[in-house]
Protein backbone atom coordinates (compact mmCIF):
# COMPACT_ATOMS: atom_id res chain seq x y z
CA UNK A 1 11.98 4.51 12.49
CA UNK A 2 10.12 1.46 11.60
CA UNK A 3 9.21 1.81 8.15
CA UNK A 4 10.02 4.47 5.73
CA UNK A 5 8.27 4.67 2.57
CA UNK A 6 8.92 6.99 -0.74
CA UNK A 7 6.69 7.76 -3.27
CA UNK A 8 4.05 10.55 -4.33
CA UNK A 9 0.85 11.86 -2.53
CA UNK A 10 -1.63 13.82 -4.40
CA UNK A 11 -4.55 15.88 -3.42
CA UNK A 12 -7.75 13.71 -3.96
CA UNK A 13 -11.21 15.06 -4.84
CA UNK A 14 -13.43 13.24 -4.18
CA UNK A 15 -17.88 13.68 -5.27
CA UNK A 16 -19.92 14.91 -3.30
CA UNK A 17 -22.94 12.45 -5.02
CA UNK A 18 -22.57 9.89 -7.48
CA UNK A 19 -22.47 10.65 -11.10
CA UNK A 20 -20.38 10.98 -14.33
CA UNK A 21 -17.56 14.11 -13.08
CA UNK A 22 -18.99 16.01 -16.09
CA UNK A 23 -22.50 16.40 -13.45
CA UNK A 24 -20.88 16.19 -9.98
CA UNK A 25 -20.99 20.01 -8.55
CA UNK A 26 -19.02 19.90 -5.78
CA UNK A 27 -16.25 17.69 -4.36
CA UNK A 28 -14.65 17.01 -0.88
CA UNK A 29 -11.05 17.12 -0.30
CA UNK A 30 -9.00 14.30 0.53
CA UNK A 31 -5.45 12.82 0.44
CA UNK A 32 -4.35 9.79 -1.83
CA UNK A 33 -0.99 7.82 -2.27
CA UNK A 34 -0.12 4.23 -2.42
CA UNK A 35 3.35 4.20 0.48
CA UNK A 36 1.88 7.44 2.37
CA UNK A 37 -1.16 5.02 2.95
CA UNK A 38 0.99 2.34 3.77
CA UNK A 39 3.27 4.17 6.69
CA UNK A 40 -0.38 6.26 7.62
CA UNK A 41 -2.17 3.18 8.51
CA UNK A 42 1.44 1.53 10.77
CA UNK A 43 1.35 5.01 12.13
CA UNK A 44 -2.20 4.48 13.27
CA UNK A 45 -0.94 0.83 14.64
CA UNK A 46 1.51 2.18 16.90
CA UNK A 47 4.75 2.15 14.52
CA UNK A 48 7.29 4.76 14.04
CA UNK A 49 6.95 5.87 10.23
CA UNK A 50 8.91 8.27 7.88
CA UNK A 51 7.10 9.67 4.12
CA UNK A 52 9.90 10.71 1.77
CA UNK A 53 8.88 12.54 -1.11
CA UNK A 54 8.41 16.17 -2.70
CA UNK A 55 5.75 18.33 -3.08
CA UNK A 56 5.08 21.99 -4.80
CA UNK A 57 5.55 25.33 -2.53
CA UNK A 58 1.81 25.90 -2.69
CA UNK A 59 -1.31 24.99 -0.78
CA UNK A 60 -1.75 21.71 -1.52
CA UNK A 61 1.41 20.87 -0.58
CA UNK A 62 0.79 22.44 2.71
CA UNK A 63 -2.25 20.55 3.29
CA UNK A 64 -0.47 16.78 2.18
CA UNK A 65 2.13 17.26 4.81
CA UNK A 66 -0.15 18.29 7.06
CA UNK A 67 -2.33 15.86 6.56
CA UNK A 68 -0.41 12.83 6.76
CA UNK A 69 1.68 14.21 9.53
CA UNK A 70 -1.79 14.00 11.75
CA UNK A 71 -1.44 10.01 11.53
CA UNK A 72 1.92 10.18 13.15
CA UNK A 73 3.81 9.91 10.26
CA UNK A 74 7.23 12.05 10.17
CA UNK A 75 6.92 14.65 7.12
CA UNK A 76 10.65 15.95 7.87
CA UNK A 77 11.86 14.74 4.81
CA UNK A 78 9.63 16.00 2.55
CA UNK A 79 11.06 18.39 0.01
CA UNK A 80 8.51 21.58 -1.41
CA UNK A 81 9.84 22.55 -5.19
CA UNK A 82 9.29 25.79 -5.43
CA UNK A 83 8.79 25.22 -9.52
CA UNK A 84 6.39 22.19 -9.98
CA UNK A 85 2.92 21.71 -8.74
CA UNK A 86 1.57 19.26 -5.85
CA UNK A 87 -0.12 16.27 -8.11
CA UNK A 88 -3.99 16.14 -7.67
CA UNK A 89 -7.06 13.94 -9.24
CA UNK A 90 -10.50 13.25 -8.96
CA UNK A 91 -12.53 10.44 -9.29
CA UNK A 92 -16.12 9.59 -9.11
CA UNK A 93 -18.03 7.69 -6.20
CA UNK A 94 -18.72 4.73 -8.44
CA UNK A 95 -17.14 1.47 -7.63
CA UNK A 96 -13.42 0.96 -9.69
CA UNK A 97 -14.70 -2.17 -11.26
CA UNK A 98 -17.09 -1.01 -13.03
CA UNK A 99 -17.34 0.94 -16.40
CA UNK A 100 -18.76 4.12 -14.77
CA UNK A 101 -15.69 4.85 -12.89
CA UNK A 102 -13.50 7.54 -13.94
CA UNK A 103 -10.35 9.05 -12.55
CA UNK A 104 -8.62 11.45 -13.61
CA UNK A 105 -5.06 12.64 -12.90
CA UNK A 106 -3.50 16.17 -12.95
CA UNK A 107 0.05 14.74 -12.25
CA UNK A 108 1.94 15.34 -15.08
CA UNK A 109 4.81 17.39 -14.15
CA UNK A 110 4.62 17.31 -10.54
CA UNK A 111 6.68 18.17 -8.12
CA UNK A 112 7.09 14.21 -6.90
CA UNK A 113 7.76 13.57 -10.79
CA UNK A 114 10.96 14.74 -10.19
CA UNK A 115 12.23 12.85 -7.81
CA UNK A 116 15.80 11.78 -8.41
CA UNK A 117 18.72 10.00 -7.12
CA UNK A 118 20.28 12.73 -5.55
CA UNK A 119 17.39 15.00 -4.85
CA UNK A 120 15.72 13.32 -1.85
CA UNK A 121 17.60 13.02 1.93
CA UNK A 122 19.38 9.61 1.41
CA UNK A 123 20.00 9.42 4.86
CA UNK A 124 15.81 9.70 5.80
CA UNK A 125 15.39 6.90 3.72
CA UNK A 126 18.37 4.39 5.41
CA UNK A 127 16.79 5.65 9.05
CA UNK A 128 14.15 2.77 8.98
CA UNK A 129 14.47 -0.92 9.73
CA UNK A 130 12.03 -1.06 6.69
CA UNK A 131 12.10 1.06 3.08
CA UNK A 132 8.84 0.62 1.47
CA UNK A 133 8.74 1.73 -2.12
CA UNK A 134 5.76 0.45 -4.80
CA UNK A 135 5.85 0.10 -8.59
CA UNK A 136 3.98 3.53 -9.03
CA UNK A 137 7.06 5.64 -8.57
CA UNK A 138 9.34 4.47 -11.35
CA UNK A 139 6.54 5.25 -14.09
CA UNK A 140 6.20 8.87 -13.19
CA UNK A 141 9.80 9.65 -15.13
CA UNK A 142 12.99 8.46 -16.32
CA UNK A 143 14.35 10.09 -13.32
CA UNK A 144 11.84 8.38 -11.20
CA UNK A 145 13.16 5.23 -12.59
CA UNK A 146 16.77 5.82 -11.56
CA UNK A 147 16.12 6.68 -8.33
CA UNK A 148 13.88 3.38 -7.44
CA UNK A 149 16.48 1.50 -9.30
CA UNK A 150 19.34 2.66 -7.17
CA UNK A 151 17.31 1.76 -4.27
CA UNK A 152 17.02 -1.77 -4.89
CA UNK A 153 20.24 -2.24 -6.25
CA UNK A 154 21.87 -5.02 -4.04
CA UNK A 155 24.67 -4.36 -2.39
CA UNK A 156 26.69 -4.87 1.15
CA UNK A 157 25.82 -1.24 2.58
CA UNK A 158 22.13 -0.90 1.87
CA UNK A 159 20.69 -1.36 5.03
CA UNK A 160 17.22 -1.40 5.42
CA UNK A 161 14.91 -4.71 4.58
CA UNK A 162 13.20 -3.57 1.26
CA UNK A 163 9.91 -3.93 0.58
CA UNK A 164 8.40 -3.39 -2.69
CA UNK A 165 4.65 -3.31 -3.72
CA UNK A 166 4.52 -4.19 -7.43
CA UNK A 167 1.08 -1.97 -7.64
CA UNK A 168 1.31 -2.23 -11.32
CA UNK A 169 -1.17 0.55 -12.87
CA UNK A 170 -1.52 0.01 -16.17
CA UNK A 171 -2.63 3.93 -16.96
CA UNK A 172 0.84 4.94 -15.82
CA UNK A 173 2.86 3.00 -17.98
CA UNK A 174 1.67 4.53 -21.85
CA UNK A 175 4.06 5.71 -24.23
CA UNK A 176 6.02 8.67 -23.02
CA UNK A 177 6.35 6.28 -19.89
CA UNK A 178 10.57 5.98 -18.91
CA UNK A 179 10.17 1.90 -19.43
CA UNK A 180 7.69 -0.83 -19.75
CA UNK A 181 6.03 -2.39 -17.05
CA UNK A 182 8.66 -5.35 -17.16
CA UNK A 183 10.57 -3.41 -15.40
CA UNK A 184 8.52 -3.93 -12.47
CA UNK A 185 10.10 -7.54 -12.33
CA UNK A 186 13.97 -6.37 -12.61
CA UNK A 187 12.98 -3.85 -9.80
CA UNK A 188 11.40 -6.10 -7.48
CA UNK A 189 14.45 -8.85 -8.41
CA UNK A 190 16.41 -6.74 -6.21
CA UNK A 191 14.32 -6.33 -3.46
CA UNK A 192 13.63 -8.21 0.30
CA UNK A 193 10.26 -8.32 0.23
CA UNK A 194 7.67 -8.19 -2.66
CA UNK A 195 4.05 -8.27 -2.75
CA UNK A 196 2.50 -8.76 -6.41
CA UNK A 197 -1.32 -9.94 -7.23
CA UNK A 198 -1.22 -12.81 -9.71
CA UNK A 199 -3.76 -10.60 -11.76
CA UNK A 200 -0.55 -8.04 -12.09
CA UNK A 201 2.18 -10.69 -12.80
CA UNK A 202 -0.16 -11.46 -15.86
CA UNK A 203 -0.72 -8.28 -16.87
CA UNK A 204 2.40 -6.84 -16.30
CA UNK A 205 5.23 -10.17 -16.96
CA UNK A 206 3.23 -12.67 -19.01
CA UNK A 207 3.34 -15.00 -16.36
CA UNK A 208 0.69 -17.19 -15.14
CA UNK A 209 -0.02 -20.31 -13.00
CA UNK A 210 -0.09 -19.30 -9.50
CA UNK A 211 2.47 -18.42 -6.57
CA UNK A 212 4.46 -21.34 -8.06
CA UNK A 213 5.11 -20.19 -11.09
CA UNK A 214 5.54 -16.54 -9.90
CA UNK A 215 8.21 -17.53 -7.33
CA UNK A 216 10.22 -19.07 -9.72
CA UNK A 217 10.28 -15.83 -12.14
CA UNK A 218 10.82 -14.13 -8.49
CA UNK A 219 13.58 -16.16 -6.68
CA UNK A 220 15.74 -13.34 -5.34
CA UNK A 221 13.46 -12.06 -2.40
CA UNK A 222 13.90 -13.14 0.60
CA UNK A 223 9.85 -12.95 0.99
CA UNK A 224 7.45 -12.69 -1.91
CA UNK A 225 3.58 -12.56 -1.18
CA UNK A 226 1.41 -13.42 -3.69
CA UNK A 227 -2.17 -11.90 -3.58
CA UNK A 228 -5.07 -13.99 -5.22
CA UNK A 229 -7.33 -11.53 -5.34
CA UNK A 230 -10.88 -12.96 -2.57
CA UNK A 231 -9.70 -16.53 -1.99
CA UNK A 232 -6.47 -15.25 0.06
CA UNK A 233 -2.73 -14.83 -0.57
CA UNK A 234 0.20 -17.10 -0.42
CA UNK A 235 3.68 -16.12 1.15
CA UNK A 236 6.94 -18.00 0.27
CA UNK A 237 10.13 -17.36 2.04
CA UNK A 238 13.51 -18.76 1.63
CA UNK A 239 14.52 -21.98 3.91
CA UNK A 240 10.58 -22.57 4.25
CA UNK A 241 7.42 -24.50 2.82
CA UNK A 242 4.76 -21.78 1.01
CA UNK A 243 2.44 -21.21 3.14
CA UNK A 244 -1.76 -20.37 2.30
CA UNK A 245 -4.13 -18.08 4.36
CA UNK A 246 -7.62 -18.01 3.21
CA UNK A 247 -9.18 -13.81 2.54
CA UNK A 248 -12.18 -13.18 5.45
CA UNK A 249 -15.31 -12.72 4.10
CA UNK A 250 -16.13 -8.79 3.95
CA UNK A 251 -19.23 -6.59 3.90
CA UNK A 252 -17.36 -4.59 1.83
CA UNK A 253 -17.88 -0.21 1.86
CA UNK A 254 -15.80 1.11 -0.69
CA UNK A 255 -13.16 -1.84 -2.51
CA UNK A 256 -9.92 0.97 -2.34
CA UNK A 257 -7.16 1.10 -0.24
CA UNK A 258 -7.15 -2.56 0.88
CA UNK A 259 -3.59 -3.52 -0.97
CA UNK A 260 -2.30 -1.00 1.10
CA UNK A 261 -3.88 -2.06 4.13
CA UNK A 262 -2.75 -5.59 3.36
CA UNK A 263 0.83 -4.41 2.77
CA UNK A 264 0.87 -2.60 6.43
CA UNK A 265 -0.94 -5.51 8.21
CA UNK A 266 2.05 -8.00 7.18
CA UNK A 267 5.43 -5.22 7.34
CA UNK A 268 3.77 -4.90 11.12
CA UNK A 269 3.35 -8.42 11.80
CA UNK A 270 6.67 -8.71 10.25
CA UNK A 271 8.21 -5.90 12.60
CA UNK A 272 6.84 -7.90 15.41
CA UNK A 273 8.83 -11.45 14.02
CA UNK A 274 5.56 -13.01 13.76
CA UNK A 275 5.26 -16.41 11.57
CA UNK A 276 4.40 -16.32 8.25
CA UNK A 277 0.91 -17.28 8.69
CA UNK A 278 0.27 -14.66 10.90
CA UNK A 279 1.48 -12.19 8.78
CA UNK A 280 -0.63 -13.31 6.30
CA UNK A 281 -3.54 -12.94 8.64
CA UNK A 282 -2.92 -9.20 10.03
CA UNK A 283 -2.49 -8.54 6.16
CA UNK A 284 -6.10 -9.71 5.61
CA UNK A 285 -7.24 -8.31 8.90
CA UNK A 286 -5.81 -4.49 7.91
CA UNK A 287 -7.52 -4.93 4.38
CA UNK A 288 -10.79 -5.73 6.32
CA UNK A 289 -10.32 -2.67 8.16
CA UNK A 290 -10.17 -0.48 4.61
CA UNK A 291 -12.86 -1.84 2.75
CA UNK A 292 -15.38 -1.20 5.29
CA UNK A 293 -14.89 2.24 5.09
CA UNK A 294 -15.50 4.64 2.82
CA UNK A 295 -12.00 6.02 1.72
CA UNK A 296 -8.65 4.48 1.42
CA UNK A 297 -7.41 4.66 5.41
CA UNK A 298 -9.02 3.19 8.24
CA UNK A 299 -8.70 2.88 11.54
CA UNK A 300 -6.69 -0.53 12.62
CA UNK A 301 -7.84 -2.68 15.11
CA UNK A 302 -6.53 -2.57 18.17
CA UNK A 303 -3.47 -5.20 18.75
CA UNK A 304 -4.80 -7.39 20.96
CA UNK A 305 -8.13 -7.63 19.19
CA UNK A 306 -5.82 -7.89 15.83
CA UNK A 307 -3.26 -10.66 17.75
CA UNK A 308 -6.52 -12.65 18.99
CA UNK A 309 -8.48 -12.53 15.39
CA UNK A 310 -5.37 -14.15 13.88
CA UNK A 311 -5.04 -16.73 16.63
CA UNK A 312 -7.98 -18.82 15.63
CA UNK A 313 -8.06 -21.71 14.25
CA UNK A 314 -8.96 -22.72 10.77
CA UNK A 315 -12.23 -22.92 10.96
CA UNK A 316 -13.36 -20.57 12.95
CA UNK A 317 -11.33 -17.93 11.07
CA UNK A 318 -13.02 -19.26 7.39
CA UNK A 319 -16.62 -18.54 8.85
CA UNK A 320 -15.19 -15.07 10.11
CA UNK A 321 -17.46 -12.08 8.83
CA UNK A 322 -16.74 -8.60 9.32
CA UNK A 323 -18.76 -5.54 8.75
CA UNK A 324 -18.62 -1.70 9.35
CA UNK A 325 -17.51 -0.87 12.85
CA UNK A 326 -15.88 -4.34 13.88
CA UNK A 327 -12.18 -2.31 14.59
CA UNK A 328 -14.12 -0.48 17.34
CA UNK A 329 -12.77 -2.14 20.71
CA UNK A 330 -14.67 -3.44 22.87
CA UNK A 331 -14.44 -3.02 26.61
CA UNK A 332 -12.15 -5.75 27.97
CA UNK A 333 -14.59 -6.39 30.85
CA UNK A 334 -17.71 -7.45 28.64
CA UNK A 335 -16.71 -10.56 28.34
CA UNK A 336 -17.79 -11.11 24.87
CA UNK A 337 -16.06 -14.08 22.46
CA UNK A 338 -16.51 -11.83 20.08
CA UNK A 339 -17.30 -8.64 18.37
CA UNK A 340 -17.82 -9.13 15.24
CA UNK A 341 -20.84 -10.70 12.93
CA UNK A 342 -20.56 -14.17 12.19
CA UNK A 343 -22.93 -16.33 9.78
């Protein structure tokens, strides 16, 4: 496998119309989960992926593995508990930044909540050259916790590269949480790869003052990208000079599922051995893909239209513009410079 990511799918409902969920009458069924996004969309780019997690004996657990197996992604290792419930939500159509959004979890005690050293297939999750875990997982429970923990303990017979989305969520980390979100930084201490927004290393750490300043409370990873939100993101690796690639400019659908996106663009740029730049880029380009669609997974551009988006220069890529459609491929014998809209 390529990359194999753990961590808990739930059931998504999403409206029908727009409206508080107290008026919404009906509500369209969907699938939602920050690393079965992740391996969904490198699935849909043409990698080999593995999702690692548990769900309950019942139908919605029938119709997550289902679902996400459809991408491409191998559901093998998925355990059904026979005891706990598949974790669902619902949220309403409104954007997340603004006060009229509402979500609302049914998660508590779900089968995924579980999840424990011990209790997953160890060997699935050392079958990729890539382990992709997020910050989500180890506030679900003390057991939770344990298990990410062992996982990104260092040590001589790991094997994989690990990657590890911070994705801090500040709803999931309340009281009868296993830790504080500070936790997030001893976790990610451990790991090869980290990808934080500077937004969440202030919210979550206290710290502040740019990639800088959050490399040097990060120095362990081999790689840590920082995300800065619509001016770009920042990558610094060991042995190497940071190194700054500038967001595109989106006509934007729905703003959800583009950290994923992001997170899949660079792990396949980095499968591929591609500079840091260009990782950087195919990040950006995958986000593009998700927020000009309605939901959280999107279709990918085609390589070669990817691989030639990233090759321009400067300039050219700062006046980029993409809108709805622009993954579609276009014929190879139209001879067009380009297919998406530019200013």
């Amino acid at each position: 496998m390529d990359v194999v990511a753990l961590g808990e799918s739930m059931v998504t409902f999403l409206p029908a119309r727009p409206g508080r969920l107290a008026d919404v009458p009906s509500f369209d069924r969907g699938i939602g989960g920050a690393e079965s996004n992740v391996v969904c969309a490198l699935a849909a780019a043409g990698h080999t992926t593995r999702w690692v997690s548990r769900v309950g004996a019942d139908g919605f657990g029938d119709h997550l593995v289902e679902a996400i197996a459809r991408y491409g992604v191998d559901t093998s290792a998925v355990g059904r508990d026979p005891h706990r419930p598949t974790g669902i939500y619902f949220r309403t159509a409104d954007d997340r930044d603004t006060d009229a959004h509402e979500v609302v979890y049914y998660r508590a005690g779900s089968a995924a909540s579980a999840m424990a050293p011990g209790s997953v297939d160890e060997d699935a999750l050392a079958s990729g050259r890539i382990l992709h875990l997020s910050g989500i997982t180890p506030a679900l429970s003390a057991d939770c916790l344990a298990l990410v923990r062992h996982l990104c303990a260092r040590r001589a017979d790991r094997g994989p590269l690990v990657s590890f989305d911070v994705n801090h969520r500040p709803g999931l980390w309340k009281d009868d949480a296993p830790a504080d979100p500070s936790v997030l930084l001893d976790l990610a201490r451990g790991t090869d790869l980290v990808f934080v927004g500077e937004d969440e290393a202030a919210a979550a750490w206290g710290v502040t003052g740019g990639p800088d300043a959050i490399r040097a409370a990060l120095p362990e990873p081999d790689t840590l990208v920082v995300k800065q939100g619509s001016r770009g993101a920042t990558v610094h690796r060991h042995g190497e000079d940071p190194v700054f690639q500038a967001a595109l400019k989106v006509d934007v659908v729905a703003p959800v599922g583009a950290g994923d996106a992001f997170a899949a663009g660079f792990l396949s740029a980095t499968l591929r051995g591609l500079p840091a730049a260009q990782r950087l880029r195919h990040g950006h380009l995958m986000a593009a893909a998700a927020l000009t669609v309605p939901g959280d997974l999107a279709p990918p551009p085609a390589r070669a239209h990817a691989d030639r988006l990233a090759a321009l220069d400067d300039a050219a890529w700062e006046t980029l513009r993409l809108g709805p459609g622009w993954t579609e491929r276009v014929p190879e014998d139209t001879g067009a410079e380009e297919e998406v809209r530019t200013p």
